[in-house]
N, C-alpha and C. Protein backbone atom coordinates (compact mmCIF):
# COMPACT_ATOMS: atom_id res chain seq x y z
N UNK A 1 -5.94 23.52 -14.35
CA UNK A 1 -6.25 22.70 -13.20
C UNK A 1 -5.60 21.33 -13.37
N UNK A 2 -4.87 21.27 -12.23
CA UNK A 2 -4.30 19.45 -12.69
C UNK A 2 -5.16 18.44 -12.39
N UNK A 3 -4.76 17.75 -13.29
CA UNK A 3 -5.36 15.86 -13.54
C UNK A 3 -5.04 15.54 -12.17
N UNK A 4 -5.46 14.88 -11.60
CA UNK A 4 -5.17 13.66 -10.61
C UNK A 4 -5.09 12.39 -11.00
N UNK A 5 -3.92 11.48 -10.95
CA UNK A 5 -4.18 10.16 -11.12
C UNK A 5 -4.44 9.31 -9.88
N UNK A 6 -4.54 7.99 -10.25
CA UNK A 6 -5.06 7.30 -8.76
C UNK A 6 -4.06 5.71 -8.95
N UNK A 7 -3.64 5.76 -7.81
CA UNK A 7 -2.86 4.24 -8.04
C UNK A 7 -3.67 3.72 -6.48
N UNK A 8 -3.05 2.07 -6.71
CA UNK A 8 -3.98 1.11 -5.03
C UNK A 8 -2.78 0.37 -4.69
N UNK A 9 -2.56 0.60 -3.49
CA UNK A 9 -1.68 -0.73 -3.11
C UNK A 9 -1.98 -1.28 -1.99
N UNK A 10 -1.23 -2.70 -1.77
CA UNK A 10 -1.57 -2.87 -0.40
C UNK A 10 -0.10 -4.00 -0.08
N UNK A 11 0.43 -3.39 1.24
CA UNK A 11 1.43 -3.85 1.34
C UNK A 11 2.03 -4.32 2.79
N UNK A 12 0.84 -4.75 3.93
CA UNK A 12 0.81 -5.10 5.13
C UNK A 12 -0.41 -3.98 5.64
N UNK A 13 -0.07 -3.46 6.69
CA UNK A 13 -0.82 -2.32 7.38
C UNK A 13 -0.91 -1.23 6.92
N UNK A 14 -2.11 -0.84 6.51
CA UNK A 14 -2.41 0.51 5.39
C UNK A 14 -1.71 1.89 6.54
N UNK A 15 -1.92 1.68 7.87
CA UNK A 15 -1.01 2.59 8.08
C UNK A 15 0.45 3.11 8.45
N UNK A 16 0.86 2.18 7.55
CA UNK A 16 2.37 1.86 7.74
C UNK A 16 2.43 2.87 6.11
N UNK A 17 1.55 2.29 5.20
CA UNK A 17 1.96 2.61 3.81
C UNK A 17 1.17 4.25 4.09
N UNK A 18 -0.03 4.54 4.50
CA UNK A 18 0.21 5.90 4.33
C UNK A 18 0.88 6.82 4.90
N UNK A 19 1.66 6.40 5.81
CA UNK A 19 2.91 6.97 6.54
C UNK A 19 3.92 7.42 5.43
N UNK A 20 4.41 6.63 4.70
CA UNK A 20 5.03 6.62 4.20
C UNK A 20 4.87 7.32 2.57
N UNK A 21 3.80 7.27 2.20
CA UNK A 21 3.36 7.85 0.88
C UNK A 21 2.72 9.19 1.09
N UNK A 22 2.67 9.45 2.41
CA UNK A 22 1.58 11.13 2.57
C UNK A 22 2.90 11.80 2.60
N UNK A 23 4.23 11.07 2.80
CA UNK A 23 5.45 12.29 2.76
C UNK A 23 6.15 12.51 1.29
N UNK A 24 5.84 12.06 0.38
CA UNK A 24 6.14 12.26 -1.27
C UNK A 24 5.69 13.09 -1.96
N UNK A 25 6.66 13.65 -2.45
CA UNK A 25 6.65 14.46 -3.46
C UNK A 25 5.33 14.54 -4.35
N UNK A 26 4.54 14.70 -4.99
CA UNK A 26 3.56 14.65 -5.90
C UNK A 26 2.36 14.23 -6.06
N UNK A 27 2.23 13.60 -4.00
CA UNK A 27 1.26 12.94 -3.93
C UNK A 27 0.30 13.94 -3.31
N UNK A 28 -0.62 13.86 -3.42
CA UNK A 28 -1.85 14.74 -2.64
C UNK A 28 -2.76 14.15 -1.72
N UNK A 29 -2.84 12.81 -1.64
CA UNK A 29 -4.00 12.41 -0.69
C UNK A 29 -3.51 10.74 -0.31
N UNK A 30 -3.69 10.45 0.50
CA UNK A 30 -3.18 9.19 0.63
C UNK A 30 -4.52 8.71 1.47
N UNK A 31 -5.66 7.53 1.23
CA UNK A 31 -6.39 7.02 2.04
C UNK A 31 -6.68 5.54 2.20
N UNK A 32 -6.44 5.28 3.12
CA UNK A 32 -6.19 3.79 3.72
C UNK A 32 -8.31 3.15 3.61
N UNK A 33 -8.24 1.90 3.01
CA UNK A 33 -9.21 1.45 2.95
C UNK A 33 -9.41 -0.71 2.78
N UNK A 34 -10.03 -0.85 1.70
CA UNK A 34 -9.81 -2.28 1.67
C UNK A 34 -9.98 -2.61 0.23
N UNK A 35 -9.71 -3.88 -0.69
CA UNK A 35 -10.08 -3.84 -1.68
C UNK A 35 -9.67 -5.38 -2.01
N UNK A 36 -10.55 -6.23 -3.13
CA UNK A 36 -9.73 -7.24 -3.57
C UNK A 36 -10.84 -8.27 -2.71
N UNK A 37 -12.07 -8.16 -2.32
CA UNK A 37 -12.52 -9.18 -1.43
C UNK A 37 -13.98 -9.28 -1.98
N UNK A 38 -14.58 -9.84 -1.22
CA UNK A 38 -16.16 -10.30 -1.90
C UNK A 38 -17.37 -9.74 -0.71
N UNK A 39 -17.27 -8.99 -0.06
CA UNK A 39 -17.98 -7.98 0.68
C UNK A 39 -18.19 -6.76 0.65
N UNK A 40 -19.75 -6.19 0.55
CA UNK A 40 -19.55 -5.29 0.20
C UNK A 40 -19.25 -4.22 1.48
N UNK A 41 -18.86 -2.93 1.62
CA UNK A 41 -18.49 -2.14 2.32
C UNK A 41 -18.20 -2.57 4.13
N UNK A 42 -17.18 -3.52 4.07
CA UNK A 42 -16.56 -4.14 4.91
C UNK A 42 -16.29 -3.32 5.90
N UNK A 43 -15.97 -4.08 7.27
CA UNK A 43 -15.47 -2.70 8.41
C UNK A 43 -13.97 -3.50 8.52
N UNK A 44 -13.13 -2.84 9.25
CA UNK A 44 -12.69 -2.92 9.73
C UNK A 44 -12.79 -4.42 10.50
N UNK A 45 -13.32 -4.73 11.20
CA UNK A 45 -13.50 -6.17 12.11
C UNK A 45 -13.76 -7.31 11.36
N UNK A 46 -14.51 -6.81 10.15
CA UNK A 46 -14.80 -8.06 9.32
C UNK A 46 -13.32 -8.23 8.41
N UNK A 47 -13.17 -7.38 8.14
CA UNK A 47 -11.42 -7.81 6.96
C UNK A 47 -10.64 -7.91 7.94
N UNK A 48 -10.55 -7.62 9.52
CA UNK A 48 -9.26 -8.44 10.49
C UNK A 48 -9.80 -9.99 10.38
N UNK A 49 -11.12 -10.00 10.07
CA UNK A 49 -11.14 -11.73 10.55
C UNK A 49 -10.54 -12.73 9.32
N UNK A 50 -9.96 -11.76 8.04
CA UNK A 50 -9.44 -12.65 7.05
C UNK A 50 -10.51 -13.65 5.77
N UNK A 51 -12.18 -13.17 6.21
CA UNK A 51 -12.87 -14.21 5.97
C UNK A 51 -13.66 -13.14 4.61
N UNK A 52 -13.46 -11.85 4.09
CA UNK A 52 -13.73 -10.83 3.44
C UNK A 52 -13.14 -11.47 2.05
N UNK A 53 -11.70 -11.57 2.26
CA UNK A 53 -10.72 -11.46 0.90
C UNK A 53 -10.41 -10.22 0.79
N UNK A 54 -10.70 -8.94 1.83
CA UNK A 54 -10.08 -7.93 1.52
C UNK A 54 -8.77 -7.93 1.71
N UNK A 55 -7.70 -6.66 1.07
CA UNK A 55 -7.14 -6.54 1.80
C UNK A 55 -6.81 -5.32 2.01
N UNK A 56 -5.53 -4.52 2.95
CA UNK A 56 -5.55 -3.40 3.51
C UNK A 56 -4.93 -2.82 2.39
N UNK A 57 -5.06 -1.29 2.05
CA UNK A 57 -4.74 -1.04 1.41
C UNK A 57 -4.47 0.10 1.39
N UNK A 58 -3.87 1.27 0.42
CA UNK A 58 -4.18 2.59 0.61
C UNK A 58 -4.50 2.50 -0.65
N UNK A 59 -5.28 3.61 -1.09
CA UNK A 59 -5.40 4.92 -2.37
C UNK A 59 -5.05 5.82 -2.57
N UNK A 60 -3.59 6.17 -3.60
CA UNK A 60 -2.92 7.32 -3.76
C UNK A 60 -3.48 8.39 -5.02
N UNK A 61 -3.79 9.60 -4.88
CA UNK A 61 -4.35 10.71 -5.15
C UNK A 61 -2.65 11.74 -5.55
N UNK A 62 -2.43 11.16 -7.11
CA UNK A 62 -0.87 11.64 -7.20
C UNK A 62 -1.05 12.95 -8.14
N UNK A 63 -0.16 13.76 -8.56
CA UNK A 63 -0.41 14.43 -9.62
C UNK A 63 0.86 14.09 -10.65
N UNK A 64 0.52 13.73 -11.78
CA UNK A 64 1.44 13.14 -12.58
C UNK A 64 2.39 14.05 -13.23
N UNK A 65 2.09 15.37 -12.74
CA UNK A 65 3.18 16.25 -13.24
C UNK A 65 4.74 16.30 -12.51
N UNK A 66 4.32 15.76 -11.08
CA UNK A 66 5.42 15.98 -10.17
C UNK A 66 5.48 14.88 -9.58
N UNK A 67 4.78 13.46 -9.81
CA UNK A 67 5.75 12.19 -9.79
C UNK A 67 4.83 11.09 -10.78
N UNK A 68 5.16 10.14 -10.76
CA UNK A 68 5.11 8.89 -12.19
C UNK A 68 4.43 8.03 -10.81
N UNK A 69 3.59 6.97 -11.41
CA UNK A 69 2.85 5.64 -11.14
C UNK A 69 4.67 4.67 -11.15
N UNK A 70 5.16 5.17 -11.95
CA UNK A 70 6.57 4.41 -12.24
C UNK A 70 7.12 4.54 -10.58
N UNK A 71 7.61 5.77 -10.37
CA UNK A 71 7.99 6.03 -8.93
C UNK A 71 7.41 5.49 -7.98
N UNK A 72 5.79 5.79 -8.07
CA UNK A 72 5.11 4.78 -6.89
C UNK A 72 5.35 3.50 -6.32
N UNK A 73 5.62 3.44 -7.40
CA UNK A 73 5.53 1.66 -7.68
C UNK A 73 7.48 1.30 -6.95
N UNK A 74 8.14 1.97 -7.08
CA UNK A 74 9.69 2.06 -6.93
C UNK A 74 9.41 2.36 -5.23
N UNK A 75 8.87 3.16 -4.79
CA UNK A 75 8.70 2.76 -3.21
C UNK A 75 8.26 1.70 -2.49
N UNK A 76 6.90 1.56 -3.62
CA UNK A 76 6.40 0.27 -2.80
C UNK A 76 7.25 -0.66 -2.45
N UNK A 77 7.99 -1.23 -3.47
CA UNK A 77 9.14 -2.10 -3.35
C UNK A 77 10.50 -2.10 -2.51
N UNK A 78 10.43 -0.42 -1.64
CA UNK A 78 11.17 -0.35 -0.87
C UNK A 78 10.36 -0.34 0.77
N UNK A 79 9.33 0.13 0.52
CA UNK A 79 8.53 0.44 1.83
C UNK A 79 8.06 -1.18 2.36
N UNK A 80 7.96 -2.05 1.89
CA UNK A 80 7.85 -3.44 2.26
C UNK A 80 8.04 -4.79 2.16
N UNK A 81 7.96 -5.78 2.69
CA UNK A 81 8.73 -7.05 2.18
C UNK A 81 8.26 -8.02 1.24
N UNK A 82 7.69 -7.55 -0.25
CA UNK A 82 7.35 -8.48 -1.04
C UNK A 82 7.33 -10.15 -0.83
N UNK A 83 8.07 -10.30 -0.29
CA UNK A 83 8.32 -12.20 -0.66
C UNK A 83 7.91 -12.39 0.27
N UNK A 84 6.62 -12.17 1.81
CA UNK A 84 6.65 -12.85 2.35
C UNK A 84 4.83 -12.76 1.97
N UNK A 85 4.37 -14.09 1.81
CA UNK A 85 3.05 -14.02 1.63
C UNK A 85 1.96 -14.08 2.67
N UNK A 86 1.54 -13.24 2.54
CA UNK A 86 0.19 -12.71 3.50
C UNK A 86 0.59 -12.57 4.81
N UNK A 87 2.04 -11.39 4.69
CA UNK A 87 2.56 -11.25 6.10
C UNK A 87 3.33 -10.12 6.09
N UNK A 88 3.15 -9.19 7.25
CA UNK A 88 4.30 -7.90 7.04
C UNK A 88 4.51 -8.27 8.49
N UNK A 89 5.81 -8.52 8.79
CA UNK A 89 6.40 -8.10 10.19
C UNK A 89 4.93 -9.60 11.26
N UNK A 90 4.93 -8.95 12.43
CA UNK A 90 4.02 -9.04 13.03
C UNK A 90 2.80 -9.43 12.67
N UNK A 91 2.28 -8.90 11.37
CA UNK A 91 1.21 -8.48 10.93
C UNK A 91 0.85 -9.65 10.12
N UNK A 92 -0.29 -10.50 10.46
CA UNK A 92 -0.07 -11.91 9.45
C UNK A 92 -1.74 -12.16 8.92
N UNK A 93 -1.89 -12.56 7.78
CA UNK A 93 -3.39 -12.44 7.14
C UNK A 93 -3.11 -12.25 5.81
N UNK A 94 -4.61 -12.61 5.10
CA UNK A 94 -4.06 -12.94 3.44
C UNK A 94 -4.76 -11.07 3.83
N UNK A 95 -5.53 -10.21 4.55
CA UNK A 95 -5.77 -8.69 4.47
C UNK A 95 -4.44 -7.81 4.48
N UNK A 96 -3.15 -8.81 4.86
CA UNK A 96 -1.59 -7.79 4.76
C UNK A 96 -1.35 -8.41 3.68
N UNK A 97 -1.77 -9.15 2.55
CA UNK A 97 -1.05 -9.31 1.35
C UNK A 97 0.02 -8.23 0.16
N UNK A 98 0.66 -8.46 -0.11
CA UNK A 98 1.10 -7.85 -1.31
C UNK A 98 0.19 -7.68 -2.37
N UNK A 99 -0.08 -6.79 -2.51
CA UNK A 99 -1.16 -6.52 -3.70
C UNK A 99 -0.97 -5.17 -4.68
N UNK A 100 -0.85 -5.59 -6.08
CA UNK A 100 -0.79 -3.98 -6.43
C UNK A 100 -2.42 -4.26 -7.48
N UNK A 101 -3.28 -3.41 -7.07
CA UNK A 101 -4.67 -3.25 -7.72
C UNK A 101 -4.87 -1.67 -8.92
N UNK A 102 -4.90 -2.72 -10.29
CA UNK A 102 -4.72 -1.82 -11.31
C UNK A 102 -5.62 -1.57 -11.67
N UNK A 103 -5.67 -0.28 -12.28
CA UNK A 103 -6.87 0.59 -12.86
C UNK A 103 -7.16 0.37 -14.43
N UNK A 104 -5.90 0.09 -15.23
CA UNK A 104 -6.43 -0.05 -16.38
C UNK A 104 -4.91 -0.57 -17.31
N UNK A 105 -4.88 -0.68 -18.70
CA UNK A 105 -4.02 -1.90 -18.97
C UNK A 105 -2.99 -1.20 -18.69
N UNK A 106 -2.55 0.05 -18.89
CA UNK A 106 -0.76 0.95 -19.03
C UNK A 106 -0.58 0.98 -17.17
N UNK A 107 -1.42 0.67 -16.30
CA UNK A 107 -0.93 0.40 -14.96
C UNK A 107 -0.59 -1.31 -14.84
N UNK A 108 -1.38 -1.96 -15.70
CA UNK A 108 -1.18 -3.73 -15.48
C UNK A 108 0.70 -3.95 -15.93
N UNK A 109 0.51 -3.04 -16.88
CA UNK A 109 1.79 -2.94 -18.18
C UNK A 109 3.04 -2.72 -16.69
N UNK A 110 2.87 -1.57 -16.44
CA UNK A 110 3.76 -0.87 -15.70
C UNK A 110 3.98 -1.70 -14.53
N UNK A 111 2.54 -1.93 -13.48
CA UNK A 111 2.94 -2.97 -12.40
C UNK A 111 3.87 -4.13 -12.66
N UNK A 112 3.61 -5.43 -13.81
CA UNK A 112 4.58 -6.40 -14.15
C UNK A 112 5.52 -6.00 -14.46
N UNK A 113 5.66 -4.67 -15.34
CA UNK A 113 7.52 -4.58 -15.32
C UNK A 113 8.65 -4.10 -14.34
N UNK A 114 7.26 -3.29 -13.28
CA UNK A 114 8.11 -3.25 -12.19
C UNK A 114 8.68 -4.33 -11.28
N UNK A 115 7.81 -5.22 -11.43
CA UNK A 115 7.83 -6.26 -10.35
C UNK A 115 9.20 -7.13 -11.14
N UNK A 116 8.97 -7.22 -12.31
CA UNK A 116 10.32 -8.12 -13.27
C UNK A 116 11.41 -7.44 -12.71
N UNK A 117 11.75 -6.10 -12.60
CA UNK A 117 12.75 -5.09 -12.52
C UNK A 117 12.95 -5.58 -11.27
N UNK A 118 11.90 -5.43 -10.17
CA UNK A 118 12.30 -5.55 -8.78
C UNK A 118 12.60 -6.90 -8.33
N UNK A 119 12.29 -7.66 -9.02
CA UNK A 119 12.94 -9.29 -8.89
C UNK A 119 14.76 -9.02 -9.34
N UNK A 120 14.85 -8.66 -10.65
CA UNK A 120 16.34 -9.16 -11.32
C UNK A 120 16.97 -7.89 -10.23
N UNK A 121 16.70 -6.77 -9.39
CA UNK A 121 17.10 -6.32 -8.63
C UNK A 121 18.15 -6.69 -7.98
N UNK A 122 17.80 -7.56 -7.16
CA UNK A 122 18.71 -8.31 -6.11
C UNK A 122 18.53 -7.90 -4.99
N UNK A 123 17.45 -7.12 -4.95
CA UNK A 123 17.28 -6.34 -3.35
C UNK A 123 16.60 -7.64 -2.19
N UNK A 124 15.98 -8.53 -3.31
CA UNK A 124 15.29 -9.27 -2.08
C UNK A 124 16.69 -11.00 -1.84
N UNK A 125 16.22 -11.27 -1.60
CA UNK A 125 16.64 -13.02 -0.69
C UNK A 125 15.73 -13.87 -1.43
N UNK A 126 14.63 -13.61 -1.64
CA UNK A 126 13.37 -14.71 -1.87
C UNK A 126 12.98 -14.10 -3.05
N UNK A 127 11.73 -14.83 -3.54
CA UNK A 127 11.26 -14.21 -4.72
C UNK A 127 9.89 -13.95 -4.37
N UNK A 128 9.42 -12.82 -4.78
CA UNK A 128 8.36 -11.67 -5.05
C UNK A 128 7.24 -12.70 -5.12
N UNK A 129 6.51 -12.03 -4.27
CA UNK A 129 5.05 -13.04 -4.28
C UNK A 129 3.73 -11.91 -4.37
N UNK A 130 4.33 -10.45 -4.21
CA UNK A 130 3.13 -9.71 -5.00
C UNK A 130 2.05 -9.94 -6.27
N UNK A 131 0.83 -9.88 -5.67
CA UNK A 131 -0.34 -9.75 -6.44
C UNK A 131 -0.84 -8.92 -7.30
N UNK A 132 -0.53 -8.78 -8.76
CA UNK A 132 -1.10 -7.67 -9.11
C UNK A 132 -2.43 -7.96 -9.98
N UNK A 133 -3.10 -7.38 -9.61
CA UNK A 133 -4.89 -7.41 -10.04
C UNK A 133 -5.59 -6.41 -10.30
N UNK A 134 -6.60 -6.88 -11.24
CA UNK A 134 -7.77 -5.67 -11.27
C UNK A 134 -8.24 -5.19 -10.64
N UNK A 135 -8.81 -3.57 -10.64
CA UNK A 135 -8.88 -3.00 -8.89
C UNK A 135 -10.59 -3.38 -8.84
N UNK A 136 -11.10 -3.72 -7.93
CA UNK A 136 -12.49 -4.37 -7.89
C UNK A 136 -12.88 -3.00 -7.08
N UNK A 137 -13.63 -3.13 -6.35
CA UNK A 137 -14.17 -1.79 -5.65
C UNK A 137 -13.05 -1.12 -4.18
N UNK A 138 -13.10 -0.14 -4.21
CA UNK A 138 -12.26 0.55 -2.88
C UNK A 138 -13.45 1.19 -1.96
N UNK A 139 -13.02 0.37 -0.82
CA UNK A 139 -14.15 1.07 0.07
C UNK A 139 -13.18 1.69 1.53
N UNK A 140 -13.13 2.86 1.33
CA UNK A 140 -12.79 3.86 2.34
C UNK A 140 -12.44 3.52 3.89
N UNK A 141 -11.19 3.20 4.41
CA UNK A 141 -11.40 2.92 6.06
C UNK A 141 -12.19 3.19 6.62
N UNK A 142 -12.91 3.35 8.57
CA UNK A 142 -13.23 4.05 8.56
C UNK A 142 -12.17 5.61 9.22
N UNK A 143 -13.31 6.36 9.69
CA UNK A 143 -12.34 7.74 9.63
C UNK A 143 -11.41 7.75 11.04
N UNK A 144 -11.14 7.06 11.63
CA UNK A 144 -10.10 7.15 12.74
C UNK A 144 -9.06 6.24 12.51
N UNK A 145 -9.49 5.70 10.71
CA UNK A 145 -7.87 5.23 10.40
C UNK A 145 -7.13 6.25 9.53
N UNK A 146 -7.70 7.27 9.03
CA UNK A 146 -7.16 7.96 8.09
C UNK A 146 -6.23 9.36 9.06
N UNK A 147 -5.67 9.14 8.69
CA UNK A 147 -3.71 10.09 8.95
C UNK A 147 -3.39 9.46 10.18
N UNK A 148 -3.60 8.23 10.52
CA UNK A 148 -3.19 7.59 11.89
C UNK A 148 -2.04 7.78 12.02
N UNK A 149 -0.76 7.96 11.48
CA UNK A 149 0.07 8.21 11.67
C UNK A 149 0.90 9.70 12.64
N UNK A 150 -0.20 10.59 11.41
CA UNK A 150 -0.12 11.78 11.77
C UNK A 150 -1.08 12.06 13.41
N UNK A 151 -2.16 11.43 13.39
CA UNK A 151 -2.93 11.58 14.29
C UNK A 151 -2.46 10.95 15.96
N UNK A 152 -1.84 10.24 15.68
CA UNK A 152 -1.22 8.96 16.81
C UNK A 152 0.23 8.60 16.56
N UNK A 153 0.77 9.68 16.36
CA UNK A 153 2.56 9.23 16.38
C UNK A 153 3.41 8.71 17.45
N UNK A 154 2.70 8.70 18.68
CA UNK A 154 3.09 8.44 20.18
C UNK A 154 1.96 7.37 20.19
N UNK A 155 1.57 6.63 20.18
CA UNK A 155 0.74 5.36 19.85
C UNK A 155 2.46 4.62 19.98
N UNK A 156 1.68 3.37 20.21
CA UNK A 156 3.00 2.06 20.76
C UNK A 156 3.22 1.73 19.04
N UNK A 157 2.19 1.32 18.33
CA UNK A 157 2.43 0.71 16.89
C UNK A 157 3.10 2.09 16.20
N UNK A 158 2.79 2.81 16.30
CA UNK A 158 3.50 4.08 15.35
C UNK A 158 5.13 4.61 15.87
N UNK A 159 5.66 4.53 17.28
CA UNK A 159 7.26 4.48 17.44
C UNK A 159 7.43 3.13 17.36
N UNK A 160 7.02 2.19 17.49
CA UNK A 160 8.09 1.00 17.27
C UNK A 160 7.59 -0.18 15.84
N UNK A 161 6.45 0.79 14.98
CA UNK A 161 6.66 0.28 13.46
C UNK A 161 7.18 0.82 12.68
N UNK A 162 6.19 2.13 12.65
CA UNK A 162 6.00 3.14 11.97
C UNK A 162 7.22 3.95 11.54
N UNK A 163 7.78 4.42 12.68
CA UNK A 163 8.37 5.55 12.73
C UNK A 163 10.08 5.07 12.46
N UNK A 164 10.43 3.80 12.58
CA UNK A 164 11.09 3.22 12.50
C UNK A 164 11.82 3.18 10.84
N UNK A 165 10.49 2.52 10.35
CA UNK A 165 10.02 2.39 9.13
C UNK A 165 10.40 3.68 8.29
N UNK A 166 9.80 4.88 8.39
CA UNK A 166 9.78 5.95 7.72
C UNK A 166 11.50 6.56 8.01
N UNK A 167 12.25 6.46 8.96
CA UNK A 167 13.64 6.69 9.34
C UNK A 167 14.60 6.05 8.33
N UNK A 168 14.03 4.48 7.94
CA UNK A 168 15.11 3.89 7.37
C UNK A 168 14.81 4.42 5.96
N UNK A 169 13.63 4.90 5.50
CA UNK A 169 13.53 5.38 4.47
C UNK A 169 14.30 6.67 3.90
N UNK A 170 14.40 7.35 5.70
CA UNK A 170 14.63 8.70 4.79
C UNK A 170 13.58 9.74 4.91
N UNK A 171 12.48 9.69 5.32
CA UNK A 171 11.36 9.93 5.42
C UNK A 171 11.02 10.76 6.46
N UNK A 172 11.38 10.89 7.96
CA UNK A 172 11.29 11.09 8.93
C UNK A 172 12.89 11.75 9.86
């Protein structure tokens, strides 16, 4: 029976990122929620108002036989715009922060050397303003955010973010 590992990120609109991570290789579950704030089991309305400290996030459900936390971490850095702080696109709030939320020290290890790697890169203009932190509690979207993508692909935000998004990847 395989292990499951679990990685957290958060990288603007959780359903931008599980768009993008429910189509990978090795992943099994992708669920959009909140994390990183001082409330407990937050909705939705309370982490748009910015006043939580949550932020959006997903939870990836990978199997480490058929992809690496290493890889994860190598999309994130392509799926969104690190250097801009507490802002994706449109999308503006310290809840769209850059955040990578670690589980334990060989993910703390791995997050900073990715982020070193993805700086001397050269992919960005600016420099990397991702957060990486201890994962504090994950509390679950609720359920009409989970496969929004899949669920609402003809939705206005899903052809002219989303879908956009997942094209330039490769993805779609």
């Amino acid at each position: 029976m395989e292990k499951l590992k679990n990685a957290t990120l958060g990288g603007g609109c959780f359903w931008c990122l599980e768009a993008v991570y429910s189509k990978l290789e090795g992943v099994k579950s992708v669920a959009p929620g909140y994390a990183g704030g001082t409330k407990l089991n937050p909705t939705y309305e309370q982490v748009c108002t910015g006043n939580t400290g949550h932020a959006e996030v997903i939870q990836i459900d990978f199997d480490p036989q058929k992809t690496s936390y290493e890889t994860l971490l190598d999309w994130f850095w392509r799926c969104h715009d690190p250097t801009t702080l507490n802002r994706q696109g449109g999308d503006i709030g310290t809840q769209y922060r850059s955040v990578i939320f670690y589980e334990n020290e060989a993910q703390k290890t791995t997050a900073n050397e990715s982020k070193k790697d993805a700086e001397k890169s050269g992919m960005f203009d600016a420099p990397i303003v991702t957060e990486i932190a201890t994962l504090p509690e994950f509390y679950p979207a609720e359920d009409y955010h989970q496969d929004y993508y899949s669920n609402n692909s003809n939705a206005g935000y899903c052809t002219y973010v989303i879908r956009p998004k997942l094209a330039k990847l490769n993805l779609e």
